[in-house]
Protein backbone atom coordinates (compact mmCIF):
# COMPACT_ATOMS: atom_id res chain seq x y z
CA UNK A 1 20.56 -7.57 14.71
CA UNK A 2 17.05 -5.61 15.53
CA UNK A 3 14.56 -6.17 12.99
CA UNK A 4 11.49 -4.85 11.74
CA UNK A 5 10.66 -7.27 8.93
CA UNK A 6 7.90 -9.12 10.61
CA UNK A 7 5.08 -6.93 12.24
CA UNK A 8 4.40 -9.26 14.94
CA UNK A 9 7.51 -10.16 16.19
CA UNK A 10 8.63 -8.24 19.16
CA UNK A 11 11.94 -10.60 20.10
CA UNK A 12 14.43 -8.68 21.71
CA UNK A 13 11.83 -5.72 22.58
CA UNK A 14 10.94 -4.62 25.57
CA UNK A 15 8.03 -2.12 26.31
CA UNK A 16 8.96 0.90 27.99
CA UNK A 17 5.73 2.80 28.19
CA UNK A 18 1.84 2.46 28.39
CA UNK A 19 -0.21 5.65 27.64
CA UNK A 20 -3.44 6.84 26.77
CA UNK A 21 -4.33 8.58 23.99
CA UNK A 22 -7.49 9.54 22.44
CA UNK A 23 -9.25 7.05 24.03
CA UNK A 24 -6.45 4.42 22.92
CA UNK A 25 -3.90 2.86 24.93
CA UNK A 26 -0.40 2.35 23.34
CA UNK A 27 2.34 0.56 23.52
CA UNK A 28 6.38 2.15 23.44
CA UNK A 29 8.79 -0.59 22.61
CA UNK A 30 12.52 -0.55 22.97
CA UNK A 31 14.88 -2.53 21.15
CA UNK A 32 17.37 -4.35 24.52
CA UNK A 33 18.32 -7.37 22.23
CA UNK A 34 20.04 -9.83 24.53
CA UNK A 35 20.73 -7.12 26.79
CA UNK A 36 20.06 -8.11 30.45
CA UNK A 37 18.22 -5.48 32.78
CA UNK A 38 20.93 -4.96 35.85
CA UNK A 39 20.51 -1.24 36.85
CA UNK A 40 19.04 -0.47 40.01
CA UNK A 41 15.68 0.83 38.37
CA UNK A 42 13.61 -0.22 35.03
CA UNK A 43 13.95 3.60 33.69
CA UNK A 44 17.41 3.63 34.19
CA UNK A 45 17.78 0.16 31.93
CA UNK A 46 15.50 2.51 29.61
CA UNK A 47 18.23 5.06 29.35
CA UNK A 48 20.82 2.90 28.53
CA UNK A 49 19.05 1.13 25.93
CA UNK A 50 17.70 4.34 24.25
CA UNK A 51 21.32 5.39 23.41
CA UNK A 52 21.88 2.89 21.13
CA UNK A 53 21.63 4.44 17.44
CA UNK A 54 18.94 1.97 16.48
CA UNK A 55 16.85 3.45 19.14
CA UNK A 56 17.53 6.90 18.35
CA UNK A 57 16.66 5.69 14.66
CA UNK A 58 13.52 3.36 15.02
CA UNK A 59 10.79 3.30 17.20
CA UNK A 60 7.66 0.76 17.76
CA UNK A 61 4.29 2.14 18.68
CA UNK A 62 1.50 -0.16 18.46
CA UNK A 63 -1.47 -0.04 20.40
CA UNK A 64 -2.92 -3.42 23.17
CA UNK A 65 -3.62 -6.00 20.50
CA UNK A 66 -0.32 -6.46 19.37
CA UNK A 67 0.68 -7.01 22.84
CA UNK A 68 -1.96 -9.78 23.20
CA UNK A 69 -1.05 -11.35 20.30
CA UNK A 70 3.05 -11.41 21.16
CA UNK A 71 1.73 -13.39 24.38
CA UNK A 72 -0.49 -16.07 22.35
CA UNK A 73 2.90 -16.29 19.81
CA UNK A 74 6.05 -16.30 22.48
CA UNK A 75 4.07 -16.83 25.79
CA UNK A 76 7.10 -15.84 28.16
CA UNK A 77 8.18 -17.07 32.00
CA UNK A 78 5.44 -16.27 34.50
CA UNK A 79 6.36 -14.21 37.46
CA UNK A 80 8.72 -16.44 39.47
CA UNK A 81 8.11 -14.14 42.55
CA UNK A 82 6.64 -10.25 43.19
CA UNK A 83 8.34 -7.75 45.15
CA UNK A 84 5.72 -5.40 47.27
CA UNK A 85 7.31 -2.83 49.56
CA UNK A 86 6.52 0.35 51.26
CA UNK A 87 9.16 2.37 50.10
CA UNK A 88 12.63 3.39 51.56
CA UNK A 89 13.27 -0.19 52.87
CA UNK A 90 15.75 -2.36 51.06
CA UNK A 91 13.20 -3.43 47.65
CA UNK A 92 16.09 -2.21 45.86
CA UNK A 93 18.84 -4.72 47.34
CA UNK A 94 16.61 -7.28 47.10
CA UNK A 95 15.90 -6.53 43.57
CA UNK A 96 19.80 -6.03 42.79
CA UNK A 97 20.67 -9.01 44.33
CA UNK A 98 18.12 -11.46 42.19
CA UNK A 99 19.37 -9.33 39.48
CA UNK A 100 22.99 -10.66 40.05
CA UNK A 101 21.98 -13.99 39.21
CA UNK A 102 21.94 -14.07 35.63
CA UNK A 103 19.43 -16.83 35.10
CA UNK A 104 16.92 -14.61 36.32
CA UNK A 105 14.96 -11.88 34.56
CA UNK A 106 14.47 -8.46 36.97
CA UNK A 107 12.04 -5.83 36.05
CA UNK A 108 12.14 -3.34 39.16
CA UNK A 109 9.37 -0.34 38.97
CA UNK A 110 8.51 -0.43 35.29
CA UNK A 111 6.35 2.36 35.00
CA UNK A 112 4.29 0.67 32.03
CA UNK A 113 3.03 -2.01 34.37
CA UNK A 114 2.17 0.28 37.30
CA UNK A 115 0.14 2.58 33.97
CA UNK A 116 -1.74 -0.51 33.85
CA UNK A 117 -2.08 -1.46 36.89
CA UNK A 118 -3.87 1.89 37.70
CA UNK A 119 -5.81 1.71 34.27
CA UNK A 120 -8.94 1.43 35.97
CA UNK A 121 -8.29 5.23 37.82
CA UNK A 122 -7.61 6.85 34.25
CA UNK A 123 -10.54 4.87 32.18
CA UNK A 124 -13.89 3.59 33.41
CA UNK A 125 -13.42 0.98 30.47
CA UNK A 126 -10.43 -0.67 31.71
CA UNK A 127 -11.76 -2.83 33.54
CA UNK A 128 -12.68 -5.34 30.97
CA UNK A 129 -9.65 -5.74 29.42
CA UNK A 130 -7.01 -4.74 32.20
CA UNK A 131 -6.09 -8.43 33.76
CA UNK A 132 -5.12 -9.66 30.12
CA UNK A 133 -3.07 -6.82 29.49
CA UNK A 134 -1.39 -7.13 32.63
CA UNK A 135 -0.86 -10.62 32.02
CA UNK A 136 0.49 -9.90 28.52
CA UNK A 137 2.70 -7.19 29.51
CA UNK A 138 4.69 -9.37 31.82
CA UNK A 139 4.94 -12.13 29.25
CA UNK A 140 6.49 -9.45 27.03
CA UNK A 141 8.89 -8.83 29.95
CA UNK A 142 9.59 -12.81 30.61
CA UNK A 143 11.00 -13.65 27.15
CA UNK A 144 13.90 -15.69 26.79
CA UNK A 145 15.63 -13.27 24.74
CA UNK A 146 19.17 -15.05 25.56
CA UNK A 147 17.68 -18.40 25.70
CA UNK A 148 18.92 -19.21 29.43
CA UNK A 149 16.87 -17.17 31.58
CA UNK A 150 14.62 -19.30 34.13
CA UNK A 151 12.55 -17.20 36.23
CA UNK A 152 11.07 -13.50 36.12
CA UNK A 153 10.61 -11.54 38.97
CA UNK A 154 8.84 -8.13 39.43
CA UNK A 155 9.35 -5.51 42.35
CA UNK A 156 6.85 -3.02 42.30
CA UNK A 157 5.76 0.88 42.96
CA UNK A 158 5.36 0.77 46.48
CA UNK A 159 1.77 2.23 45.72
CA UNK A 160 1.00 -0.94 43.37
CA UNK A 161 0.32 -2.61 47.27
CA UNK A 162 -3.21 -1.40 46.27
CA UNK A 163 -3.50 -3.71 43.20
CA UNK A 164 -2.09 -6.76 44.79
CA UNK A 165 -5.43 -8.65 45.19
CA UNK A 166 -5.22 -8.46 41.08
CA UNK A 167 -2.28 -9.79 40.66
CA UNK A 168 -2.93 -12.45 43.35
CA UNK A 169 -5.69 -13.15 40.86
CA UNK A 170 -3.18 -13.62 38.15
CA UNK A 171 -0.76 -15.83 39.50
CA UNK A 172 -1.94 -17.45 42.70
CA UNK A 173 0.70 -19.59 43.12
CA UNK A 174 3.05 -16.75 42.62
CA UNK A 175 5.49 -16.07 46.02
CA UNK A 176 4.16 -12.78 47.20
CA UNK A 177 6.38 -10.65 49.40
CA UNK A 178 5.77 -7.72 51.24
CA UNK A 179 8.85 -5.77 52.12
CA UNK A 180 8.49 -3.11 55.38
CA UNK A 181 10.54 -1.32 57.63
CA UNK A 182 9.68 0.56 61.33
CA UNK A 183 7.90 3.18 59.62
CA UNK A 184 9.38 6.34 61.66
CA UNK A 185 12.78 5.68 58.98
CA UNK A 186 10.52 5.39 56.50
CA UNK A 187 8.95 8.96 57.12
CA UNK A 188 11.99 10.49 58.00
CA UNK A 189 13.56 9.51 54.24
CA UNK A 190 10.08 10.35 52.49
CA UNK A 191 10.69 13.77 54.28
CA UNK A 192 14.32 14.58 53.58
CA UNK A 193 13.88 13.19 49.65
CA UNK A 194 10.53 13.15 48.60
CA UNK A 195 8.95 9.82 46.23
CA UNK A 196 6.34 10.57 44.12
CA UNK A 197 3.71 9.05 46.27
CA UNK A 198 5.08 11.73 48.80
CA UNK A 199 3.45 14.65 47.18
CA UNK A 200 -0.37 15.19 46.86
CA UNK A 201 -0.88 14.98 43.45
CA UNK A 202 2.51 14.25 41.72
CA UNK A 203 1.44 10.82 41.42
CA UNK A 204 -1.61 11.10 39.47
CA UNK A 205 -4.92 8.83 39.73
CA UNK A 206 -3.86 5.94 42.55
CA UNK A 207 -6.34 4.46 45.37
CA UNK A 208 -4.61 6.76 47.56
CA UNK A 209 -7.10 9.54 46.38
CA UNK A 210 -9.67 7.88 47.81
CA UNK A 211 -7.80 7.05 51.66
CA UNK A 212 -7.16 10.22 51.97
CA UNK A 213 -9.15 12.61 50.40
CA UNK A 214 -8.06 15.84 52.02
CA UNK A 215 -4.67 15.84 51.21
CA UNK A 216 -4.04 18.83 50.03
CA UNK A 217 -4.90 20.67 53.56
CA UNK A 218 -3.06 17.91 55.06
CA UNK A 219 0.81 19.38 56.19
CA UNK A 220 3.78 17.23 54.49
CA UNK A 221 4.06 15.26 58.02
CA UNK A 222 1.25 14.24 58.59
CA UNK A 223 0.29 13.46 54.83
CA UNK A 224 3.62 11.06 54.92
CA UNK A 225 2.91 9.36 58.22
CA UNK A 226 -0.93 8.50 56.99
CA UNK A 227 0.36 7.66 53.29
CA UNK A 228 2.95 4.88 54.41
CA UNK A 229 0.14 4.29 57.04
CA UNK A 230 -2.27 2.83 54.44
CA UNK A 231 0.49 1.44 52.78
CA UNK A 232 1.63 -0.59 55.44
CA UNK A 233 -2.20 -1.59 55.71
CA UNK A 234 -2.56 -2.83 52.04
CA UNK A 235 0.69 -4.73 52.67
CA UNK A 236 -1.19 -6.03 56.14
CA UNK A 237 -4.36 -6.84 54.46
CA UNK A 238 -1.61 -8.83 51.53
CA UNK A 239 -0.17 -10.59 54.11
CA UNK A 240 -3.28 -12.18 55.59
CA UNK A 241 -6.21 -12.22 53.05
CA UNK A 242 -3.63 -12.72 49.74
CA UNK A 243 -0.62 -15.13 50.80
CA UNK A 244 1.75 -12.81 51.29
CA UNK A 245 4.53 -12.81 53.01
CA UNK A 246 5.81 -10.29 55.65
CA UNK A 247 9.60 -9.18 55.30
CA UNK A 248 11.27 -6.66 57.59
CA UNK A 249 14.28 -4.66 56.42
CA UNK A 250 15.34 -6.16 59.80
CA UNK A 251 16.09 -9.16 57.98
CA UNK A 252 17.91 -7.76 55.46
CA UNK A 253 20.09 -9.17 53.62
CA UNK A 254 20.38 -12.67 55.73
CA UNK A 255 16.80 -13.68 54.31
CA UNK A 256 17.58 -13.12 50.60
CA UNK A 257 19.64 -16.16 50.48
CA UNK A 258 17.93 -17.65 53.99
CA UNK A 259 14.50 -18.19 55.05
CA UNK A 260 13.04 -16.89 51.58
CA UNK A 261 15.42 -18.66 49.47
CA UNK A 262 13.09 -21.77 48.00
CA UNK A 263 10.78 -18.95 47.47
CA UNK A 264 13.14 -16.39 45.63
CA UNK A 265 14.92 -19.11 43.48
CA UNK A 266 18.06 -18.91 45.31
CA UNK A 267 20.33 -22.05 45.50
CA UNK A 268 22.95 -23.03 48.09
CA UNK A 269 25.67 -22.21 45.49
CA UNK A 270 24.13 -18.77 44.73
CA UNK A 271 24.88 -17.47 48.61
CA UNK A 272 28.61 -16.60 48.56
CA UNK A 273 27.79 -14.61 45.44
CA UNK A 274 24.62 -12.64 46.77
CA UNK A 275 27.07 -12.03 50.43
CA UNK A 276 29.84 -10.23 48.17
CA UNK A 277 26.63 -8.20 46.17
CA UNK A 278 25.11 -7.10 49.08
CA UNK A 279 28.38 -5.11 50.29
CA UNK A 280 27.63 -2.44 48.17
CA UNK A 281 24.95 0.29 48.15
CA UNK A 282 21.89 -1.22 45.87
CA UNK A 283 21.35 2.14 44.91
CA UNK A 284 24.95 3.13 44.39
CA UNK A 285 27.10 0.01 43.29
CA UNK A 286 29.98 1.50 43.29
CA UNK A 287 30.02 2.62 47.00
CA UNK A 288 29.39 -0.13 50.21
CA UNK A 289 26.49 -0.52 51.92
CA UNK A 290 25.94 1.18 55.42
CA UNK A 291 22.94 1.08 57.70
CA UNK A 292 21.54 4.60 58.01
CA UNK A 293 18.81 3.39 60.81
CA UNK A 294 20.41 4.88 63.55
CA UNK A 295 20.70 8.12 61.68
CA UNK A 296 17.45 8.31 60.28
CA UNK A 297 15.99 7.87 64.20
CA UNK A 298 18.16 10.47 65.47
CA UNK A 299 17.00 12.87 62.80
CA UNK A 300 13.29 12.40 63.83
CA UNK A 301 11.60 15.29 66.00
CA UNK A 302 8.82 14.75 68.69
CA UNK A 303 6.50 16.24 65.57
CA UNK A 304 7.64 13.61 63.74
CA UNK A 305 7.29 10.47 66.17
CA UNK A 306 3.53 11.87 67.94
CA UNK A 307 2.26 11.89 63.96
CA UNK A 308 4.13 8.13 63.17
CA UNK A 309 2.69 6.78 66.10
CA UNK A 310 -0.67 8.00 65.41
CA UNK A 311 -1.01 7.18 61.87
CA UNK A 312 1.33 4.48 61.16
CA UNK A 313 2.38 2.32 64.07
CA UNK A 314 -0.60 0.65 64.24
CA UNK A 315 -0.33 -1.73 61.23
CA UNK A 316 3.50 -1.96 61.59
CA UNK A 317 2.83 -3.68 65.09
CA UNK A 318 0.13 -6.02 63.59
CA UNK A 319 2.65 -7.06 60.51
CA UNK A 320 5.31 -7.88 62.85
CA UNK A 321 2.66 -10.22 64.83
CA UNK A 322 1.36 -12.01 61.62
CA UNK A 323 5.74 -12.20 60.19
CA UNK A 324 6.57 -13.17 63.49
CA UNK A 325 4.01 -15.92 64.28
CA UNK A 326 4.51 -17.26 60.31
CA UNK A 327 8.22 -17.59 60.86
């Protein structure tokens, strides 16, 4: 049963956004119970949860402190393992699948850690309290809330690349992987469904402001094929300077329960489980999986590959050298 009897105690709450306000940033919190997060997306577990009538009937809004002071109370797990990615290439199976085990704890995309991890963009005072708030948001996220769960993991906006070297500072002994695809399919689904990161502006404040600055006069081509550029850089610079570790959607989804195993917390005994999972569309559960690379490099157009291999090819080819001389 939720309860709001004692002011501090946030068991079996969740926050669900990270705003600010007058100068203030606040906390949303959502009532999941024992509820485990299994839908392919953070907001979507949101949704669910927010159609219960105690939701619709109670609310918490509190602002940072009593965030920092749930961690101190009910420190929760650390990240067992972080999920970078570039978009469009297979973060969401990989999330789903962890997510089928049910001794782990998934959050994929919550958009109150990405608020925070971009704090710094929306307030020149951030940064002296934005690694502790970080840190205490995911120990909200890591609570035991059904008493069983043993590891947390995180997959991430594919623009939170750009924060990695903070979170590397946060948990340095944290598995790191950076999830990346031949980024002509990645440009050709950017340009037939657009992500927010797709669209100058749509995004808000993110370091991509800053790479590319002229944007707006850019055309949607080459503005995608420079985007996952730099993003494929971050996850580069990740990859050598931060300990991550280079994944291609290649690998996909052999790796899972294969060469990353130790590193994802996947047993021997989990693999026949995580083969019949990955049959089915991550995004779509109720449909099975197909490859769409072939179709997605038959739907590219000379435009298309001349701007790819100008912008973007670059850093693909030098995180397949450092992936393939790790492995």
């Amino acid at each position: 049963m939720a309860s709001l009897g004692n002011e501090g105690d946030f068991h079996g709450w969740l926050p669900i956004r990270t705003w600010l306000r007058d100068g203030e940033w606040r906390v949303d919190w959502c009532w999941f119970g024992e509820s485990r997060l299994t839908q392919p997306f953070f907001r979507d577990d949101v949704d669910v949860a927010l159609r219960l009538p105690f939701n619709q009937a109670l609310r918490r809004e509190t602002g940072l402190t009593p965030l920092f002071d749930w961690q101190v109370r009910s420190p929760g797990l650390a990240p067992g393992a972080l999920v970078f990615h570039a978009s469009r290439c297979g973060s969401t199976l990989v999330a789903q699948l962890l997510a089928s085990l049910e001794r782990n704890v998934v959050l994929s995309e919550p958009p109150p850690l990405d608020n925070l991890l971009r704090a710094h963009l929306f307030d020149p005072k951030a940064a002296a309290w934005q690694p502790r708030a970080v840190e205490a948001l995911l120990s909200a996220y890591g609570q035991q809330r059904r008493g069983d769960e043993q590891q947390l993991v995180i997959k991430l906006d594919a623009w939170n690349v750009f924060e990695a070297p903070l979170l590397a500072a946060l948990y340095p002994d944290t598995p790191r992987v950076f999830l990346y695809r031949d980024p002509l399919e990645i440009v050709v689904s950017q340009l037939r469904q657009a992500g927010m990161h797709r669209v100058p502006g749509l995004l808000g404040p993110s370091v991509l402001d800053r790479l590319l600055p002229d944007a707006q006069r850019m055309s949607p081509v080459e503005y995608t094929c420079r985007m996952i550029g730099e993003i494929l850089r971050a996850g580069l610079e990740l990859c050598r300077d931060h300990g991550g570790i280079a994944l291609n959607y290649s690998e996909l989804p052999h790796a899972t329960w294969g060469r990353l195993a130790p590193l994802l917390g996947v047993m021997p005994g989990d693999t026949e489980h995580l083969q019949q999972i990955a049959a089915f569309d991550a995004k779509q559960p109720a449909m099975t999986f197909s490859s769409d690379t072939r179709r997605k490099r038959d739907e590219a157009d000379a435009t298309v590959r001349e701007a790819v291999q100008r912008w973007a090819w670059a850093p693909y080819a030098e995180l397949e050298a450092v992936r393939l001389s790790n492995a």
